[in-house]
C-alpha atoms as a PDB file:
ATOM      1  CA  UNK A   1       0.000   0.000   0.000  1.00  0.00           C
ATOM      2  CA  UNK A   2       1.326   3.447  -1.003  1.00  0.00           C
ATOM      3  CA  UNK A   3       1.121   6.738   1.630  1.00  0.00           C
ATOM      4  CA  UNK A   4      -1.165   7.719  -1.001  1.00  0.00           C
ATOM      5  CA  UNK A   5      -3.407   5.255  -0.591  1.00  0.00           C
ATOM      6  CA  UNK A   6      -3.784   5.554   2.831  1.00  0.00           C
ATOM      7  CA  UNK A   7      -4.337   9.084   3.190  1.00  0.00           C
ATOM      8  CA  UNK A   8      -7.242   8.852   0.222  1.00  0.00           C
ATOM      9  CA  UNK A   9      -8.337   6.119   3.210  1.00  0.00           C
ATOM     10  CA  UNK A  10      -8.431   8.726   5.578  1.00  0.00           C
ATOM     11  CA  UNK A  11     -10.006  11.562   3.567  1.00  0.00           C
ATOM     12  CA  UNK A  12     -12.491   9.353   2.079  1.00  0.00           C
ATOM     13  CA  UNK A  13     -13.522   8.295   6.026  1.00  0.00           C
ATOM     14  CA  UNK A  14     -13.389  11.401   7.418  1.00  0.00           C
ATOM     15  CA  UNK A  15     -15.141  13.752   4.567  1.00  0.00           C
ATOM     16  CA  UNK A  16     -18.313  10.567   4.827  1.00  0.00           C
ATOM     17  CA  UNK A  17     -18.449  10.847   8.714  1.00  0.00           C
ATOM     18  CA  UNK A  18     -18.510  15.081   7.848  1.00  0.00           C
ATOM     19  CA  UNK A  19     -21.463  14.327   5.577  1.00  0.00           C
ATOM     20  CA  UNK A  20     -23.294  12.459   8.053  1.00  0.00           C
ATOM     21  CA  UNK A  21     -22.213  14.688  11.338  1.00  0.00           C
ATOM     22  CA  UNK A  22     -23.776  17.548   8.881  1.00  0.00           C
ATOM     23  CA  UNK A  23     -27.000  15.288   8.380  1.00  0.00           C
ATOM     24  CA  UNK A  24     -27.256  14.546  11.744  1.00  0.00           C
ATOM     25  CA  UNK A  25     -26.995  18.068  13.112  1.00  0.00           C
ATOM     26  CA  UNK A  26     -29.895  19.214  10.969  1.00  0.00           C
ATOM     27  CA  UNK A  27     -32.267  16.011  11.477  1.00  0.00           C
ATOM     28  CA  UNK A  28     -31.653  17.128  15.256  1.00  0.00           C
ATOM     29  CA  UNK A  29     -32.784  20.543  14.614  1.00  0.00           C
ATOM     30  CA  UNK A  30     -36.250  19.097  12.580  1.00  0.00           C
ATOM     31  CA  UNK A  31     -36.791  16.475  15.149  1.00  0.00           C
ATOM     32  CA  UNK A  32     -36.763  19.577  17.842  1.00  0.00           C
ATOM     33  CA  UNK A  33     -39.590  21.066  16.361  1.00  0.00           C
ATOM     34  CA  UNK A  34     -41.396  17.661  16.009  1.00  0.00           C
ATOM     35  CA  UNK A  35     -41.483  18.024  19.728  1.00  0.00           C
ATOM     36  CA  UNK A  36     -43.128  21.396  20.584  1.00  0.00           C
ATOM     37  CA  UNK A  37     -46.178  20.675  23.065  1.00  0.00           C
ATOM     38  CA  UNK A  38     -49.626  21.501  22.222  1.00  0.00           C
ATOM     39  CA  UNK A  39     -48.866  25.378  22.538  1.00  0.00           C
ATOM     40  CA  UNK A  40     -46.606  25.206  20.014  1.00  0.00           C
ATOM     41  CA  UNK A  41     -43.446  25.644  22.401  1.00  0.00           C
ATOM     42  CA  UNK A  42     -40.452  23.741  22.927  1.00  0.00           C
ATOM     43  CA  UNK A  43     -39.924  21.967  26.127  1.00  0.00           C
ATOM     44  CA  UNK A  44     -36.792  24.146  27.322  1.00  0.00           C
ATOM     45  CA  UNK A  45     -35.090  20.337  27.332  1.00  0.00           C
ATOM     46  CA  UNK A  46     -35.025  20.488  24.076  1.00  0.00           C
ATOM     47  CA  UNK A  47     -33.154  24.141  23.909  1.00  0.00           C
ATOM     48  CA  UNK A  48     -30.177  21.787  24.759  1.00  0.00           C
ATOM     49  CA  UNK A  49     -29.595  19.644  21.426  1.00  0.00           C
ATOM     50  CA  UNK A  50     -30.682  22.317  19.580  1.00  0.00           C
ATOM     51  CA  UNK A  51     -27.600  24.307  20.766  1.00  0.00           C
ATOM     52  CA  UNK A  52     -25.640  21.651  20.623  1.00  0.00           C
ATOM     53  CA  UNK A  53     -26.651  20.883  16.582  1.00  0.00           C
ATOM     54  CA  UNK A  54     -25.965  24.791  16.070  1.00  0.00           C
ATOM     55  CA  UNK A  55     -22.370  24.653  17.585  1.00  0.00           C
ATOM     56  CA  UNK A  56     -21.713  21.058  15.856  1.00  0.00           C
ATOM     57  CA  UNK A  57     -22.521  23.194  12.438  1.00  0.00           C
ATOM     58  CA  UNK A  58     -20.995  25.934  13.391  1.00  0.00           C
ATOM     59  CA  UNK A  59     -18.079  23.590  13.896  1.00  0.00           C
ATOM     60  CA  UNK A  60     -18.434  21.975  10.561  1.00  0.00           C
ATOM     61  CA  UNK A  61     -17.957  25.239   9.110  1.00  0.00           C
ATOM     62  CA  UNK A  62     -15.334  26.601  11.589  1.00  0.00           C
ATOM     63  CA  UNK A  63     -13.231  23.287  10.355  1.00  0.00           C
ATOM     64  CA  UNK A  64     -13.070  23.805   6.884  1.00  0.00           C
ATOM     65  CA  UNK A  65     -12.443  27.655   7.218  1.00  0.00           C
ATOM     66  CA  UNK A  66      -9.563  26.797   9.176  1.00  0.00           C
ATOM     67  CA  UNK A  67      -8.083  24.217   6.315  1.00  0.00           C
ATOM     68  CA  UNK A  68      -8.578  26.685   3.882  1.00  0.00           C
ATOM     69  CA  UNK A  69      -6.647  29.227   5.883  1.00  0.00           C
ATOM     70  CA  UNK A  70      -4.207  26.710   6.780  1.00  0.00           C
ATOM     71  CA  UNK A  71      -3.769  25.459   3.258  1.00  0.00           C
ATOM     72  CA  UNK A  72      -3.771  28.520   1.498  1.00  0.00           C
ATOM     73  CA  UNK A  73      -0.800  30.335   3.566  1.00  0.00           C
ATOM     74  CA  UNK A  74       0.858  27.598   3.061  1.00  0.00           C
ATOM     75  CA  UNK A  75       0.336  27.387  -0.886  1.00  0.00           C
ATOM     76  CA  UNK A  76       1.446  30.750  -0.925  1.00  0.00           C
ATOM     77  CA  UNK A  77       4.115  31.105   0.698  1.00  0.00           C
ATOM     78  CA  UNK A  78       5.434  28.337  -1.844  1.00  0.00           C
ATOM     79  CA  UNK A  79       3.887  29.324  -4.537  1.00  0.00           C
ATOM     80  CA  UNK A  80       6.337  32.506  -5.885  1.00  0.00           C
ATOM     81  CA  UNK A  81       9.311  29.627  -5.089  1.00  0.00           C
ATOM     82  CA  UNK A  82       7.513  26.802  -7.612  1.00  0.00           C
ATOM     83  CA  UNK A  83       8.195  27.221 -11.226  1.00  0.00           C
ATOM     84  CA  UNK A  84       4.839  25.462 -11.917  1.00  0.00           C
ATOM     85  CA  UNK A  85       1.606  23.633 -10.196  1.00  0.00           C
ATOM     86  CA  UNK A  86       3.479  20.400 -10.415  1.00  0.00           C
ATOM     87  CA  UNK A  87       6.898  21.349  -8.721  1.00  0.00           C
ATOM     88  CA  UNK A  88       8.137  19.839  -5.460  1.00  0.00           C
ATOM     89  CA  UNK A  89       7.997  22.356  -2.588  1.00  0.00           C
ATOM     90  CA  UNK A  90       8.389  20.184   0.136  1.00  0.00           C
ATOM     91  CA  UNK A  91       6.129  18.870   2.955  1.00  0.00           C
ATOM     92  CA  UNK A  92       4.008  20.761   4.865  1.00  0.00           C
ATOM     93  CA  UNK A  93       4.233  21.859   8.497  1.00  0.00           C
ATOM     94  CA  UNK A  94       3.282  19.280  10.970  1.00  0.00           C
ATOM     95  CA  UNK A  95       0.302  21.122  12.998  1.00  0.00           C
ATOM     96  CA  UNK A  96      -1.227  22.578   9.885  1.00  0.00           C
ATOM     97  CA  UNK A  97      -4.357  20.289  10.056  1.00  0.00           C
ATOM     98  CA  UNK A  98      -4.440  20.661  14.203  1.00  0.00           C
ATOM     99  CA  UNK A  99      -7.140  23.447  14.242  1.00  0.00           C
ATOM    100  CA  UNK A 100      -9.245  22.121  11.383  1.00  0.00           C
ATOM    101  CA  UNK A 101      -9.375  18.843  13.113  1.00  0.00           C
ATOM    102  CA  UNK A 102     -10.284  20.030  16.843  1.00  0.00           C
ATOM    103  CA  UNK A 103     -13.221  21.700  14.441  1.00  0.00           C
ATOM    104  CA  UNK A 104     -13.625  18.089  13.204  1.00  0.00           C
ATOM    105  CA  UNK A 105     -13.732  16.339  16.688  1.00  0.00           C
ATOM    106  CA  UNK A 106     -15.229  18.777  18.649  1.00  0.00           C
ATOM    107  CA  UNK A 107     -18.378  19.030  15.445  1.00  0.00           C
ATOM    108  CA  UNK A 108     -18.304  15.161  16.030  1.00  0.00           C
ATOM    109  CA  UNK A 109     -18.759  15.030  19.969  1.00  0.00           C
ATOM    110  CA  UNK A 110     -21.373  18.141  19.933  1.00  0.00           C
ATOM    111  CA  UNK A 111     -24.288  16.031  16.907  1.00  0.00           C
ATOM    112  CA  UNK A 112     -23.320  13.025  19.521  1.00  0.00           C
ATOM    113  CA  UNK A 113     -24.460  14.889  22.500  1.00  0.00           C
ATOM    114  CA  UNK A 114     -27.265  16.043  20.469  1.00  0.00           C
ATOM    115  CA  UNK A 115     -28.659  13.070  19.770  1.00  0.00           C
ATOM    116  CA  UNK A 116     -28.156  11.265  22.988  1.00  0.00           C
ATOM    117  CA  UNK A 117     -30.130  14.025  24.615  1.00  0.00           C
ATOM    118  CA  UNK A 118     -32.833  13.944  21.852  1.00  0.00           C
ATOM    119  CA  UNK A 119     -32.783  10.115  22.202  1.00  0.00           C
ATOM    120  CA  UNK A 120     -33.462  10.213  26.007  1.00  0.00           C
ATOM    121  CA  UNK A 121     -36.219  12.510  25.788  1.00  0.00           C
ATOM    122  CA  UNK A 122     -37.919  10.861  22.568  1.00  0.00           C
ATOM    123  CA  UNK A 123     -37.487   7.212  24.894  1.00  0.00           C
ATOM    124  CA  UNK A 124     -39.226   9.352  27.863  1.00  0.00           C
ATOM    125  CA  UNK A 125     -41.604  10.317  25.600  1.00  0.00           C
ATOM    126  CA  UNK A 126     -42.495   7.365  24.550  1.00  0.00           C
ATOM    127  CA  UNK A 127     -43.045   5.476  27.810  1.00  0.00           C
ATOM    128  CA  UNK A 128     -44.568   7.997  29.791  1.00  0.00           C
ATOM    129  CA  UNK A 129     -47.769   6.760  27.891  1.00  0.00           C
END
Protein backbone atom coordinates (compact mmCIF):
# COMPACT_ATOMS: atom_id res chain seq x y z
CA UNK A 1 0.00 0.00 0.00
CA UNK A 2 1.33 3.45 -1.00
CA UNK A 3 1.12 6.74 1.63
CA UNK A 4 -1.17 7.72 -1.00
CA UNK A 5 -3.41 5.25 -0.59
CA UNK A 6 -3.78 5.55 2.83
CA UNK A 7 -4.34 9.08 3.19
CA UNK A 8 -7.24 8.85 0.22
CA UNK A 9 -8.34 6.12 3.21
CA UNK A 10 -8.43 8.73 5.58
CA UNK A 11 -10.01 11.56 3.57
CA UNK A 12 -12.49 9.35 2.08
CA UNK A 13 -13.52 8.30 6.03
CA UNK A 14 -13.39 11.40 7.42
CA UNK A 15 -15.14 13.75 4.57
CA UNK A 16 -18.31 10.57 4.83
CA UNK A 17 -18.45 10.85 8.71
CA UNK A 18 -18.51 15.08 7.85
CA UNK A 19 -21.46 14.33 5.58
CA UNK A 20 -23.29 12.46 8.05
CA UNK A 21 -22.21 14.69 11.34
CA UNK A 22 -23.78 17.55 8.88
CA UNK A 23 -27.00 15.29 8.38
CA UNK A 24 -27.26 14.55 11.74
CA UNK A 25 -27.00 18.07 13.11
CA UNK A 26 -29.90 19.21 10.97
CA UNK A 27 -32.27 16.01 11.48
CA UNK A 28 -31.65 17.13 15.26
CA UNK A 29 -32.78 20.54 14.61
CA UNK A 30 -36.25 19.10 12.58
CA UNK A 31 -36.79 16.47 15.15
CA UNK A 32 -36.76 19.58 17.84
CA UNK A 33 -39.59 21.07 16.36
CA UNK A 34 -41.40 17.66 16.01
CA UNK A 35 -41.48 18.02 19.73
CA UNK A 36 -43.13 21.40 20.58
CA UNK A 37 -46.18 20.67 23.06
CA UNK A 38 -49.63 21.50 22.22
CA UNK A 39 -48.87 25.38 22.54
CA UNK A 40 -46.61 25.21 20.01
CA UNK A 41 -43.45 25.64 22.40
CA UNK A 42 -40.45 23.74 22.93
CA UNK A 43 -39.92 21.97 26.13
CA UNK A 44 -36.79 24.15 27.32
CA UNK A 45 -35.09 20.34 27.33
CA UNK A 46 -35.03 20.49 24.08
CA UNK A 47 -33.15 24.14 23.91
CA UNK A 48 -30.18 21.79 24.76
CA UNK A 49 -29.60 19.64 21.43
CA UNK A 50 -30.68 22.32 19.58
CA UNK A 51 -27.60 24.31 20.77
CA UNK A 52 -25.64 21.65 20.62
CA UNK A 53 -26.65 20.88 16.58
CA UNK A 54 -25.96 24.79 16.07
CA UNK A 55 -22.37 24.65 17.58
CA UNK A 56 -21.71 21.06 15.86
CA UNK A 57 -22.52 23.19 12.44
CA UNK A 58 -21.00 25.93 13.39
CA UNK A 59 -18.08 23.59 13.90
CA UNK A 60 -18.43 21.98 10.56
CA UNK A 61 -17.96 25.24 9.11
CA UNK A 62 -15.33 26.60 11.59
CA UNK A 63 -13.23 23.29 10.36
CA UNK A 64 -13.07 23.81 6.88
CA UNK A 65 -12.44 27.65 7.22
CA UNK A 66 -9.56 26.80 9.18
CA UNK A 67 -8.08 24.22 6.31
CA UNK A 68 -8.58 26.68 3.88
CA UNK A 69 -6.65 29.23 5.88
CA UNK A 70 -4.21 26.71 6.78
CA UNK A 71 -3.77 25.46 3.26
CA UNK A 72 -3.77 28.52 1.50
CA UNK A 73 -0.80 30.33 3.57
CA UNK A 74 0.86 27.60 3.06
CA UNK A 75 0.34 27.39 -0.89
CA UNK A 76 1.45 30.75 -0.93
CA UNK A 77 4.11 31.10 0.70
CA UNK A 78 5.43 28.34 -1.84
CA UNK A 79 3.89 29.32 -4.54
CA UNK A 80 6.34 32.51 -5.88
CA UNK A 81 9.31 29.63 -5.09
CA UNK A 82 7.51 26.80 -7.61
CA UNK A 83 8.20 27.22 -11.23
CA UNK A 84 4.84 25.46 -11.92
CA UNK A 85 1.61 23.63 -10.20
CA UNK A 86 3.48 20.40 -10.41
CA UNK A 87 6.90 21.35 -8.72
CA UNK A 88 8.14 19.84 -5.46
CA UNK A 89 8.00 22.36 -2.59
CA UNK A 90 8.39 20.18 0.14
CA UNK A 91 6.13 18.87 2.96
CA UNK A 92 4.01 20.76 4.87
CA UNK A 93 4.23 21.86 8.50
CA UNK A 94 3.28 19.28 10.97
CA UNK A 95 0.30 21.12 13.00
CA UNK A 96 -1.23 22.58 9.88
CA UNK A 97 -4.36 20.29 10.06
CA UNK A 98 -4.44 20.66 14.20
CA UNK A 99 -7.14 23.45 14.24
CA UNK A 100 -9.24 22.12 11.38
CA UNK A 101 -9.37 18.84 13.11
CA UNK A 102 -10.28 20.03 16.84
CA UNK A 103 -13.22 21.70 14.44
CA UNK A 104 -13.63 18.09 13.20
CA UNK A 105 -13.73 16.34 16.69
CA UNK A 106 -15.23 18.78 18.65
CA UNK A 107 -18.38 19.03 15.45
CA UNK A 108 -18.30 15.16 16.03
CA UNK A 109 -18.76 15.03 19.97
CA UNK A 110 -21.37 18.14 19.93
CA UNK A 111 -24.29 16.03 16.91
CA UNK A 112 -23.32 13.03 19.52
CA UNK A 113 -24.46 14.89 22.50
CA UNK A 114 -27.26 16.04 20.47
CA UNK A 115 -28.66 13.07 19.77
CA UNK A 116 -28.16 11.26 22.99
CA UNK A 117 -30.13 14.02 24.62
CA UNK A 118 -32.83 13.94 21.85
CA UNK A 119 -32.78 10.11 22.20
CA UNK A 120 -33.46 10.21 26.01
CA UNK A 121 -36.22 12.51 25.79
CA UNK A 122 -37.92 10.86 22.57
CA UNK A 123 -37.49 7.21 24.89
CA UNK A 124 -39.23 9.35 27.86
CA UNK A 125 -41.60 10.32 25.60
CA UNK A 126 -42.50 7.36 24.55
CA UNK A 127 -43.04 5.48 27.81
CA UNK A 128 -44.57 8.00 29.79
CA UNK A 129 -47.77 6.76 27.89
Amino acid sequence: MKLSDAWNNYYAYTGKASEITRSLALASLALVWIFKDTNGQLPKILFLPSTLAILALACDLAQYVAGSIAWGGFARSKDAAAKTLEEEIGTAPGGINRVATGFYVGKLILVAGACAVLLCYAAGRFFES
